[in-house]
Protein backbone atom coordinates (compact mmCIF):
# COMPACT_ATOMS: atom_id res chain seq x y z
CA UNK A 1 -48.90 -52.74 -80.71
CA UNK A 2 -50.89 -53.81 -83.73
CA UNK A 3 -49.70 -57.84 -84.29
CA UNK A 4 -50.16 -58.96 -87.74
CA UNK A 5 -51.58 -62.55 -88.99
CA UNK A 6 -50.37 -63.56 -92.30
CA UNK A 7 -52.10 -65.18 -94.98
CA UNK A 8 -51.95 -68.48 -96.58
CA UNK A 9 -52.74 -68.41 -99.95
CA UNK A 10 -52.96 -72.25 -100.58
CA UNK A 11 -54.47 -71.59 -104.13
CA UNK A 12 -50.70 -70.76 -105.54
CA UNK A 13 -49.27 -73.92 -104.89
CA UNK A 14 -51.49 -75.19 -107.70
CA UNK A 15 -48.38 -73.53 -109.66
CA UNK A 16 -45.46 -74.30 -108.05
CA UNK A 17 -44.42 -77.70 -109.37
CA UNK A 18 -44.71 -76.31 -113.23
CA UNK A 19 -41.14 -74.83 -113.31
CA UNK A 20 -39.02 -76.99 -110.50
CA UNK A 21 -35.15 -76.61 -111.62
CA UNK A 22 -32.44 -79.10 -110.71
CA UNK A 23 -30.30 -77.03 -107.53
CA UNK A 24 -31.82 -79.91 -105.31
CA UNK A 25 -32.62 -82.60 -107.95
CA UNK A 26 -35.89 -81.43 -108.41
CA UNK A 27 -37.05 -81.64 -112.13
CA UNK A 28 -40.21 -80.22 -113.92
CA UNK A 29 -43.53 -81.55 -114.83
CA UNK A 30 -46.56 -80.17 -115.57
CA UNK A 31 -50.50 -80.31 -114.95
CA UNK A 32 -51.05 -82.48 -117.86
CA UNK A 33 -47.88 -84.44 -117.33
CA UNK A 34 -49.40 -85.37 -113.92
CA UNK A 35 -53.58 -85.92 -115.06
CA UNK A 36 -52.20 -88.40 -117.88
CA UNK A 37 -49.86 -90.56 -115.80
CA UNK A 38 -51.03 -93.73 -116.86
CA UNK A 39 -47.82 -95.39 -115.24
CA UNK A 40 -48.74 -93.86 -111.83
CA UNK A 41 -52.26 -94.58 -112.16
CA UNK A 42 -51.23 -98.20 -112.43
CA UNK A 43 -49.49 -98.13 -109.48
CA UNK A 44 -52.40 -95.87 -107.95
CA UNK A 45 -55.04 -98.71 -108.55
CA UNK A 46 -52.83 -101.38 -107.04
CA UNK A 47 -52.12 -98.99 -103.91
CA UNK A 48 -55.95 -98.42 -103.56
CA UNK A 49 -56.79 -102.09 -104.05
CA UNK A 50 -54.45 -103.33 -101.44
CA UNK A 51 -55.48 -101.15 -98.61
CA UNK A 52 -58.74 -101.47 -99.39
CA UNK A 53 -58.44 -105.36 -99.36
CA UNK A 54 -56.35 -105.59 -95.85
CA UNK A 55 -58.17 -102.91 -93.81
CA UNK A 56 -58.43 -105.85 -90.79
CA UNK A 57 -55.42 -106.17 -90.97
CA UNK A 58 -54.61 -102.43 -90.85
CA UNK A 59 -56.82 -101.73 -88.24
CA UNK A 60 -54.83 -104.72 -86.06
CA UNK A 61 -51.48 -103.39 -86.62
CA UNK A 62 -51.99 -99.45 -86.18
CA UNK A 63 -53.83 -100.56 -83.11
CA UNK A 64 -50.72 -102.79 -81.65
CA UNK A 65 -48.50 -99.53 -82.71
CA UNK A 66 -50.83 -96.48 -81.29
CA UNK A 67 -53.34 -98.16 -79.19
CA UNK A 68 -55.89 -96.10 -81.19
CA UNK A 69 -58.95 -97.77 -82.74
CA UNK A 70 -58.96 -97.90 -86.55
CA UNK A 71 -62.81 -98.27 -87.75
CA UNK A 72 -63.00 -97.94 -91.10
CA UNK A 73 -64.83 -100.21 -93.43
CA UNK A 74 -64.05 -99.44 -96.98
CA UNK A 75 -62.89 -96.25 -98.84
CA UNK A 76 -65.19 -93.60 -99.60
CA UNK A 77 -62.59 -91.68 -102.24
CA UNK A 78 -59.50 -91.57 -103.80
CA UNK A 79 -57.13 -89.49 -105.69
CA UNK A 80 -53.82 -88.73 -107.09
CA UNK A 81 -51.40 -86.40 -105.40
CA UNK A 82 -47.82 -84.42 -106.11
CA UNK A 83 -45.57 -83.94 -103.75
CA UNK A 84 -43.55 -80.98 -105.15
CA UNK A 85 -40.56 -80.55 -103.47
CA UNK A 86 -39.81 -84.38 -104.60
CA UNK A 87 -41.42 -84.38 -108.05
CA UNK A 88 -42.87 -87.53 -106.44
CA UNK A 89 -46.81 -88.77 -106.83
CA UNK A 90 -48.54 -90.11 -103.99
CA UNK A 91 -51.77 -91.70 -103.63
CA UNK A 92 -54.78 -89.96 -101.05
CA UNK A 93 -57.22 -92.25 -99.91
CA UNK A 94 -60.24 -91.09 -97.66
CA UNK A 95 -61.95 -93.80 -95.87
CA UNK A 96 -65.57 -93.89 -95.56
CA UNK A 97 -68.23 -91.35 -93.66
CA UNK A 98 -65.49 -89.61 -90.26
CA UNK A 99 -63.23 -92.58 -90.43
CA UNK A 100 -60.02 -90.55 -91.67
CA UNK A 101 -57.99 -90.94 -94.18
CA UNK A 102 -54.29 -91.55 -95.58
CA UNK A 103 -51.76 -89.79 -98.20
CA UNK A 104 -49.56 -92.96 -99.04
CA UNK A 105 -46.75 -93.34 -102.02
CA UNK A 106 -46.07 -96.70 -103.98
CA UNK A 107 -43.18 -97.55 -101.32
CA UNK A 108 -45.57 -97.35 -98.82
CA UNK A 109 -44.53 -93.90 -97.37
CA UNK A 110 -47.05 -92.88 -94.84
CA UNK A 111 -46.93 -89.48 -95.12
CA UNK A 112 -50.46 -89.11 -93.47
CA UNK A 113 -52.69 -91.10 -91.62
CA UNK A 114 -55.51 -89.55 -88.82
CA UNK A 115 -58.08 -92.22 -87.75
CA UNK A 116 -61.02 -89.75 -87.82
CA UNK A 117 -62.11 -86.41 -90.05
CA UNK A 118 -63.47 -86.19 -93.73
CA UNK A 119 -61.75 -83.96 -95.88
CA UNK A 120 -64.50 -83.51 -98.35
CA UNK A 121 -63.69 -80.61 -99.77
CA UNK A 122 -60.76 -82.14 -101.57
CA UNK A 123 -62.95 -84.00 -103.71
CA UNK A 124 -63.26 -80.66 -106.01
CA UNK A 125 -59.81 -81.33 -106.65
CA UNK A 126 -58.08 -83.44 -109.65
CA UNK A 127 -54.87 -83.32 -108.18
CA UNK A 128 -54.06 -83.11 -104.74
CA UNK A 129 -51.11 -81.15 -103.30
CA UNK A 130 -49.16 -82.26 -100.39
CA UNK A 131 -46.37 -80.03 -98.91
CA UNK A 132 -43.82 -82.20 -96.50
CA UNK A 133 -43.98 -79.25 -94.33
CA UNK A 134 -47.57 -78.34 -94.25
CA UNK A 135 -49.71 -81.60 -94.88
CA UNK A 136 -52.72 -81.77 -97.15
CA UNK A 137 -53.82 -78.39 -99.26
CA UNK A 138 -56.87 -77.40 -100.26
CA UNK A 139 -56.17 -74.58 -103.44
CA UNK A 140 -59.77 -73.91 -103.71
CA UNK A 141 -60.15 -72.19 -100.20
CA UNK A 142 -59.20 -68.56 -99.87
CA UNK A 143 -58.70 -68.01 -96.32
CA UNK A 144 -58.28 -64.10 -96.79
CA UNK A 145 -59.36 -61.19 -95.14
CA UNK A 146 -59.47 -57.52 -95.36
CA UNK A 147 -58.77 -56.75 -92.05
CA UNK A 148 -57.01 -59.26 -90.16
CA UNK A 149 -54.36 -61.69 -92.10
CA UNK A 150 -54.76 -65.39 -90.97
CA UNK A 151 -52.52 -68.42 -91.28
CA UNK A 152 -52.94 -72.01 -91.00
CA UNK A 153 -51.68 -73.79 -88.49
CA UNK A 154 -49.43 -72.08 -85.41
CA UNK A 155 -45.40 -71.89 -84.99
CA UNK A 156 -43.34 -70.67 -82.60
CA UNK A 157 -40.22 -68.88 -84.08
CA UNK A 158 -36.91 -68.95 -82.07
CA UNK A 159 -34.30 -66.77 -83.77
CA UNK A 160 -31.06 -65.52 -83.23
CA UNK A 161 -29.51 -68.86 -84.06
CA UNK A 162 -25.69 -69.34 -84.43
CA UNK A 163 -24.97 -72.25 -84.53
CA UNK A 164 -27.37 -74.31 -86.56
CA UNK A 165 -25.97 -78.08 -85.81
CA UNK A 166 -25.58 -77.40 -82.32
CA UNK A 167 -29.35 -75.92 -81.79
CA UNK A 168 -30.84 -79.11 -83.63
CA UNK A 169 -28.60 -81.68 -81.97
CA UNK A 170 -30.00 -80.30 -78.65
CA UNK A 171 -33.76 -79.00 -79.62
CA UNK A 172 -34.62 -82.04 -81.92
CA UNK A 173 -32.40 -85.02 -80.86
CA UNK A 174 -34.04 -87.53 -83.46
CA UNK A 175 -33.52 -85.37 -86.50
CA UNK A 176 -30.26 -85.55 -88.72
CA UNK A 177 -29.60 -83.38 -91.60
CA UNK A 178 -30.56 -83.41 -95.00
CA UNK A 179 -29.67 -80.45 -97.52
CA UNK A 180 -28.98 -77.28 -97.49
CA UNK A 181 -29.13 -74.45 -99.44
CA UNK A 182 -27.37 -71.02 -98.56
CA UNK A 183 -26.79 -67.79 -100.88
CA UNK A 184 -23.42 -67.15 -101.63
CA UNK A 185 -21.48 -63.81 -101.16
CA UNK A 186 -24.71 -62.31 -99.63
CA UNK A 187 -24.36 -58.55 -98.20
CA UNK A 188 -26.26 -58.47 -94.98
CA UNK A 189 -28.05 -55.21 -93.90
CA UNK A 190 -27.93 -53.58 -90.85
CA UNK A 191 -31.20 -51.53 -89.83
CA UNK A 192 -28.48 -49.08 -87.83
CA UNK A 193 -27.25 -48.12 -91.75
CA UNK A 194 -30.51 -47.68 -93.30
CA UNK A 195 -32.50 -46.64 -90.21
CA UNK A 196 -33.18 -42.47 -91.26
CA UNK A 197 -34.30 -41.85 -87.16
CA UNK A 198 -33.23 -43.19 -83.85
CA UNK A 199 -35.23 -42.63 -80.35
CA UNK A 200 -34.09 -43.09 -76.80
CA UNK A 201 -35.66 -45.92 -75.35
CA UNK A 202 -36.16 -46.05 -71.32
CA UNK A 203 -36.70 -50.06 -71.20
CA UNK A 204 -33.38 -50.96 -72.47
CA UNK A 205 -31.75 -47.30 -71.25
CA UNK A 206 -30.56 -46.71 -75.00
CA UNK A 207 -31.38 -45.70 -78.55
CA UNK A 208 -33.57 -47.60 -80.77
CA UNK A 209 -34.20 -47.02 -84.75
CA UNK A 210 -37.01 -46.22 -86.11
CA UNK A 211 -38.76 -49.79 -86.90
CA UNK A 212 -37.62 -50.07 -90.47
CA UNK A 213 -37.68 -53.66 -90.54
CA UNK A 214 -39.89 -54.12 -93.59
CA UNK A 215 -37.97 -51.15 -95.63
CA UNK A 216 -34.76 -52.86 -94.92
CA UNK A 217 -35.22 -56.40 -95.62
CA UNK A 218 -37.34 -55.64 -98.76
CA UNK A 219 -33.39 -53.60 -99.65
CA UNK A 220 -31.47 -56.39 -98.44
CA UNK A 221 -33.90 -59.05 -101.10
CA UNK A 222 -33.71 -56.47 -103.62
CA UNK A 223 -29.90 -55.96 -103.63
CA UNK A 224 -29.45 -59.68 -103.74
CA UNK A 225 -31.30 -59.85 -106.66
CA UNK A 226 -28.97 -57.18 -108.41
CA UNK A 227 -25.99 -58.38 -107.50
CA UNK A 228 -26.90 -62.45 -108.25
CA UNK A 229 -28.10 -60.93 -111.77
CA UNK A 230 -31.52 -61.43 -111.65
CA UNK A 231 -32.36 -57.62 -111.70
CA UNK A 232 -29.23 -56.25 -112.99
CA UNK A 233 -31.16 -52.84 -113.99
CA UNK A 234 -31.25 -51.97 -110.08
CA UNK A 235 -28.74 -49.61 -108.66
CA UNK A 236 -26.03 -51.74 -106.92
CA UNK A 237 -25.23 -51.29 -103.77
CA UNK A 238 -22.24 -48.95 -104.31
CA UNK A 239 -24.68 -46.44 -105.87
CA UNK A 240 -25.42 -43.75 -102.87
CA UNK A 241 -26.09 -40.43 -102.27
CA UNK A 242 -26.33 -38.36 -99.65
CA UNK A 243 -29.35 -38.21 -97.60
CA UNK A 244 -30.80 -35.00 -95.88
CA UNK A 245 -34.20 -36.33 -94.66
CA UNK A 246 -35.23 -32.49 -93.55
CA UNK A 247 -35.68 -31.13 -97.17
CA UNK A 248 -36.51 -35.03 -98.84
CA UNK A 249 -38.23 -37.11 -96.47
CA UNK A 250 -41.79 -36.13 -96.21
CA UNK A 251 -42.63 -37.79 -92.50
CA UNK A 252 -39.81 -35.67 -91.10
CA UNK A 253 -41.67 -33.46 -88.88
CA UNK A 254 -43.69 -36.08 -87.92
CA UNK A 255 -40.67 -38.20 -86.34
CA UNK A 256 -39.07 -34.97 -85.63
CA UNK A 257 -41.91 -33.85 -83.48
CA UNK A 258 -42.19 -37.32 -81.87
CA UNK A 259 -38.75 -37.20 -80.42
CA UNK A 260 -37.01 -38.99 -82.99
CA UNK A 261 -33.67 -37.31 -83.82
CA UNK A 262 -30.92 -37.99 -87.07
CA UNK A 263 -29.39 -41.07 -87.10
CA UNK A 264 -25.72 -39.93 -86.02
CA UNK A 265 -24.33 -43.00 -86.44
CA UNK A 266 -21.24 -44.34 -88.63
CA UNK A 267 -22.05 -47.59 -90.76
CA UNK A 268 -21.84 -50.75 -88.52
CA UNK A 269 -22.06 -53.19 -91.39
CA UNK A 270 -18.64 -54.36 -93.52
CA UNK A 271 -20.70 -55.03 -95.99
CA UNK A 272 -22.14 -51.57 -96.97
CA UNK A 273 -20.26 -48.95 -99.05
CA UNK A 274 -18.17 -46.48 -97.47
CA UNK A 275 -18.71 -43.82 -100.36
CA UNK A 276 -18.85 -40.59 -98.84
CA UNK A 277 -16.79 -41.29 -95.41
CA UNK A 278 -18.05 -43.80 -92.54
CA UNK A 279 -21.40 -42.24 -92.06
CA UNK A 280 -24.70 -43.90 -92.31
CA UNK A 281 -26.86 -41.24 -93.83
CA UNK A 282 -24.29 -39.59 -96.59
CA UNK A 283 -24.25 -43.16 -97.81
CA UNK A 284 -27.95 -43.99 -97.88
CA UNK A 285 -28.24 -46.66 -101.37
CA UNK A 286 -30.26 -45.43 -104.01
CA UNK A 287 -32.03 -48.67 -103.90
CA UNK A 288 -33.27 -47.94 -100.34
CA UNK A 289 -33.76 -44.39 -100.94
CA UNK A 290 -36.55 -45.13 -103.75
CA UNK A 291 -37.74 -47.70 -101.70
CA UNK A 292 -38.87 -44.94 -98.97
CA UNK A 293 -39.75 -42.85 -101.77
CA UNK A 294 -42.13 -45.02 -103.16
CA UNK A 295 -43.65 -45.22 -99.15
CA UNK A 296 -44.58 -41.69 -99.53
CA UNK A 297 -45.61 -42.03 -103.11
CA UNK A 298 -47.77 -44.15 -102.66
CA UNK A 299 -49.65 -43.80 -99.24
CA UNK A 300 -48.78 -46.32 -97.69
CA UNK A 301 -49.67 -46.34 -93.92
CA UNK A 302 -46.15 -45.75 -91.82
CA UNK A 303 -45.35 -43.45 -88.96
CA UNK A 304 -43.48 -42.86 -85.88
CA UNK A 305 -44.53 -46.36 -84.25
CA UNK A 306 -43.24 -48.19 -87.06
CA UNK A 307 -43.53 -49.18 -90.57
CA UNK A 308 -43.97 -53.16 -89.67
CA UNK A 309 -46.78 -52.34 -87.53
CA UNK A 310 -48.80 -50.46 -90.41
CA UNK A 311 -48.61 -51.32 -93.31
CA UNK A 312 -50.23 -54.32 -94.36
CA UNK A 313 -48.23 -57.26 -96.24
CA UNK A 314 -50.06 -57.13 -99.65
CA UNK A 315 -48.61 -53.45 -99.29
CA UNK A 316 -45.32 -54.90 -99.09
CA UNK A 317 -45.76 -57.00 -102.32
CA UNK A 318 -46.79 -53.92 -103.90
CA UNK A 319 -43.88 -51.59 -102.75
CA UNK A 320 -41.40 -54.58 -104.35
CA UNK A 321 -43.26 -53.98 -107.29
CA UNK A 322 -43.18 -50.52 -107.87
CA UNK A 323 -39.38 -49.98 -107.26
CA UNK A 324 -38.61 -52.71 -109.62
CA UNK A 325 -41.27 -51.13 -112.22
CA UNK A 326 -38.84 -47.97 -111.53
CA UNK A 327 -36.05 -49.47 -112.79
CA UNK A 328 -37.75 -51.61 -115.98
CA UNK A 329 -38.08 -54.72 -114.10
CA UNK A 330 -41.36 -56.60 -113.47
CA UNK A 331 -41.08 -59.99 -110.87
CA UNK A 332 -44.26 -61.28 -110.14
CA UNK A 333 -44.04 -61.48 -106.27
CA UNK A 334 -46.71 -64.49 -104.54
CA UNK A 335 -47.40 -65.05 -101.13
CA UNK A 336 -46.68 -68.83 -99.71
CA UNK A 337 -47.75 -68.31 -96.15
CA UNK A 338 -46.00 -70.63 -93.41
CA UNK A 339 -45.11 -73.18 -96.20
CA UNK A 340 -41.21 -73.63 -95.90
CA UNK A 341 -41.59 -76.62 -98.57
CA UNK A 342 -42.62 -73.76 -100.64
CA UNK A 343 -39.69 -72.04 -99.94
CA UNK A 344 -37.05 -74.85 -100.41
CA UNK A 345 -39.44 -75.31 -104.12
CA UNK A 346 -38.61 -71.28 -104.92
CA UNK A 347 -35.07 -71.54 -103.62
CA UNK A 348 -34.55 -74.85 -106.19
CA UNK A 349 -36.06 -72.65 -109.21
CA UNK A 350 -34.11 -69.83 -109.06
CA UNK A 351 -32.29 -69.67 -106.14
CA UNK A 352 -32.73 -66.07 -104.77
CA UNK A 353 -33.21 -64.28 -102.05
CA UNK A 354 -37.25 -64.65 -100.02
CA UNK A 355 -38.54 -62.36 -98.03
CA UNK A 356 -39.78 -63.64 -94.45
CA UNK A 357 -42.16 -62.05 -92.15
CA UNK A 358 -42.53 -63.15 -88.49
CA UNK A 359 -45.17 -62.71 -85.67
CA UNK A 360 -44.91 -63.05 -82.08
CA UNK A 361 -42.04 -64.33 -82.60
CA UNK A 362 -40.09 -65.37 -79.15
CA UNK A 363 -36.56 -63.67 -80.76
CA UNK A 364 -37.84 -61.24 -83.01
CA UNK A 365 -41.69 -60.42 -81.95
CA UNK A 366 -42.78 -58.72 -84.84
CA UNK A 367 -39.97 -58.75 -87.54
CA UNK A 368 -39.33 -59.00 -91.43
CA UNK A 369 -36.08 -60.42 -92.65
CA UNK A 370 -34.32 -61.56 -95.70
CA UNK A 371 -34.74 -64.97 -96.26
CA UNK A 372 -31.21 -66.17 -97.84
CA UNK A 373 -31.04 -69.98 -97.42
CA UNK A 374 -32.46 -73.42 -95.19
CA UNK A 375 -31.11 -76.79 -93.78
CA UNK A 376 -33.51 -79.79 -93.38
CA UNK A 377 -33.32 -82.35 -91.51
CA UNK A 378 -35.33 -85.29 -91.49
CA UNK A 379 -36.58 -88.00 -88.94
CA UNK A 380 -37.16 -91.36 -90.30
CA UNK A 381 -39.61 -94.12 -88.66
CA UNK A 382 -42.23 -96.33 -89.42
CA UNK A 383 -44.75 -99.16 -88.33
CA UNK A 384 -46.21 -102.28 -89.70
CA UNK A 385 -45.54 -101.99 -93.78
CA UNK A 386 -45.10 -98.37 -93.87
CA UNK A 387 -42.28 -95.79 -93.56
CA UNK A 388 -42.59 -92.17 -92.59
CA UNK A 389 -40.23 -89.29 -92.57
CA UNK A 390 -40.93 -86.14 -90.62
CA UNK A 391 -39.25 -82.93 -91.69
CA UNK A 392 -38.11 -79.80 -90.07
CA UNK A 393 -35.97 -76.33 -91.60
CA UNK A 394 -34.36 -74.08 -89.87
CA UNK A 395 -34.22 -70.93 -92.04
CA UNK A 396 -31.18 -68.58 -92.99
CA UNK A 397 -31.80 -65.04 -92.53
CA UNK A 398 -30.51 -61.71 -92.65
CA UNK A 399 -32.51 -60.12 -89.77
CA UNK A 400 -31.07 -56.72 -89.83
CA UNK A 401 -29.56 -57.11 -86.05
CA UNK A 402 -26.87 -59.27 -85.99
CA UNK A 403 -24.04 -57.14 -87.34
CA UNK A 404 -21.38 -58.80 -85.19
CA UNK A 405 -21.99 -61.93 -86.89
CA UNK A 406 -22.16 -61.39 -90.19
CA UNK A 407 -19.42 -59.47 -89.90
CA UNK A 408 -17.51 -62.57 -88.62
CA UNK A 409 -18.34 -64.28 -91.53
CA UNK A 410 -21.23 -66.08 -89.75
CA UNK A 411 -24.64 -66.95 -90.53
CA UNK A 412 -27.55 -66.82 -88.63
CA UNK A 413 -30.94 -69.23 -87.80
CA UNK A 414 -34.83 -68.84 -87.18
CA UNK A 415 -36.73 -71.84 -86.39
CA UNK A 416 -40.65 -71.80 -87.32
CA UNK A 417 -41.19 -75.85 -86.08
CA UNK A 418 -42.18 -74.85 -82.13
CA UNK A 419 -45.73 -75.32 -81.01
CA UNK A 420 -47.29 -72.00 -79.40
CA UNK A 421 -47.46 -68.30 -80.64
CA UNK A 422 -45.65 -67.29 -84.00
CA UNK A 423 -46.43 -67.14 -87.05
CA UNK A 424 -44.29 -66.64 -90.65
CA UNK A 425 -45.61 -65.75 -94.07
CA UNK A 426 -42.75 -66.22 -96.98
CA UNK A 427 -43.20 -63.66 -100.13
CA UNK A 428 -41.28 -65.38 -103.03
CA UNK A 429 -40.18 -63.68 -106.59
CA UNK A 430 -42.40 -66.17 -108.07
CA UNK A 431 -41.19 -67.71 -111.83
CA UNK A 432 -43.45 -70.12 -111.87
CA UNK A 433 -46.38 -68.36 -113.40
């Protein structure tokens, strides 16, 4: 099975902060705003001046709190950051030749310090961004390729999550919440009602669907966005037709001939429409429908061992914009890679539904879901005169499995703050350009 590596395409978030709404108290500013501080580059000069002027004394106390050597003897470069989930500036200081370097704020919030490396090529930069989630940024490296998607840095995703305070209070005892931020009335999807083909499957002595992941959670975003108003030229949800994929699917011999059969099955979700009786396929959404449509239409590379598995993710942000070109409406959809400070920045502009993608995940393996909400939480500590605050989300999806409880009127968890395997890229409806 062909495992997909997502992309971080660091050169968006020189965009992000230039529309930040107020959902989370996050106001906007924009490139000039931040070049012509003169306030903060007061406060900048005193910053750099004072560590510059105490870097003994520095050295002394990191050593007495780490036990790791400190050698630097003066500071090679400086420069303003943004922070943009806080609409905050902080202050990056890069001591001289390997000797490290530190992203500081005026309250003398350490939000990075490593004792050795040279970031030089963040001297290209006039502003520096810093995500609370990711670390330092470099927007001038694209880290793309054509055949295998890459991310930086490596999570491990545990999904499958229930109960979100109790998971936290057990996995991460030092955290304690923050905010939160959850999409209300959402109408989970169920693969089992959009899934056109099942197969028996002899490791788990049962039937499986046909690995529609993508096509459903790219519905499940889409329908959000209709009914929350943001696309209200999109059928709704209670729009279906009847679906006979012999005469207007064209991959039907193809799964037919593979072993797949019909989908038999009556809806499992409460929240799709029961139209045309209790049966999935003679209530397939029109929404969904053109989304598969648009599959054939356009080539894209999907077959009997699944449509995650081939088709590429800068297909998917094409196939979201050609069924919303269908229907008159024209997002621009950006890829923010592992970022989940990205995602809480999106979720404060407009506050609609993501779309998440997950590899090797431990709950999911390979996986795309709706991405419908976060909590933070936040670990506070510190050392000599500095402060630091560490953050971690876990992220609210709808991952087109867990009928029973959504159903129940409960909401369900991944986690992408572990430290082996996984990896997540988030695709946004980006207003910000």
């Amino acid at each position: 099975m062909k495992k997909i590596k997502l992309l971080f395409l660091l050169s968006l978030l020189t965009i992000v902060f230039l529309s930040l709404g107020s959902n989370l108290g996050v106001s906007a500013k924009g490139i000039d705003d931040v070049n012509s501080s003169d306030n903060y580059k007061v406060k900048h000069n005193e910053l750099i001046d004072f560590i510059a002027n105490n870097l003994d004394d520095l050295s002394e106390e990191y050593y007495k709190y780490s036990g790791e050597v400190f050698n630097a003897n003066s500071i090679e470069y400086d420069s303003i950051g943004y922070i943009m989930t806080k609409n905050e500036y902080v202050s990056y200081i890069d001591f001289d030749g390997n000797n490290g370097y530190m992203v500081i704020s005026p309250e003398y919030e350490l939000y990075e310090f490593e004792v050795e490396g040279d970031l030089d090529y963040l001297r290209n930069d006039e502003i520096i961004y810093y995500s609370e989630y990711k670390g330092l940024s470099d927007h001038n490296i694209d880290n793309s390729s054509d055949d295998e998607l890459k991310t930086i840095g490596s999570n491990v995703g545990d999904g499958e999550i229930f109960d979100a305070d109790s998971y936290m209070s057990q996995k991460y005892t030092e955290f304690s919440f923050e905010r939160e931020y959850s999409i209300e009335n959402y109408e989970h999807i169920s693969q089992s009602d959009t899934t056109f083909y099942c197969i028996y499957d002899e490791t788990i002595g049962g039937n499986v669907t046909e690995g529609n992941c993508v096509l459903n959670s790219v519905y499940s975003m889409m329908n959000s966005w209709q009914n929350t108003g943001l696309a209200p030229s999109l059928p709704s949800s209670s729009d279906v037709i009847k679906y006979d994929p012999a005469t207007m699917d064209p991959k039907y011999d193809e799964f037919i001939n593979a072993g797949y059969f019909l989908n038999p099955y009556r809806i499992v979700s409460k929240f799709a429409k029961r139209i045309n009786g209790d049966k999935a396929l003679d209530n397939v959404p029109e929404l969904y429908a053109k989304i598969r449509e648009i599959i054939g239409e356009r080539g894209y590379d999907y077959g009997v061992d699944g449509f995650y598995n081939n088709m590429h993710y800068t297909d998917v942000n094409y196939l979201i914009s050609f069924v919303a070109a269908e229907y008159g409406f024209f997002p621009e959809i950006s890829n923010m890679g592992d970022d989940l400070s990205a995602m809480e920045a999106y979720f404060a502009v407009n506050g609609r539904a993501q779309l998440i993608i997950v590899s090797d995940s431990t709950s999911y393996s390979n996986h795309a879901m709706a991405c419908i909400g976060f909590r933070k939480y936040k670990h506070e500590s510190g050392w000599w005169i500095f402060s630091k605050t560490e953050y971690k989300y876990l992220v609210e999806v709808d991952d087109g499995h867990s009928e029973t409880q959504y159903n129940s009127g409960g909401k369900v968890w991944y986690d992408p703050n572990g430290t082996s395997g996984s990896s997540e890229t988030i695709l946004v409806y980006d207003t910000m350009k």
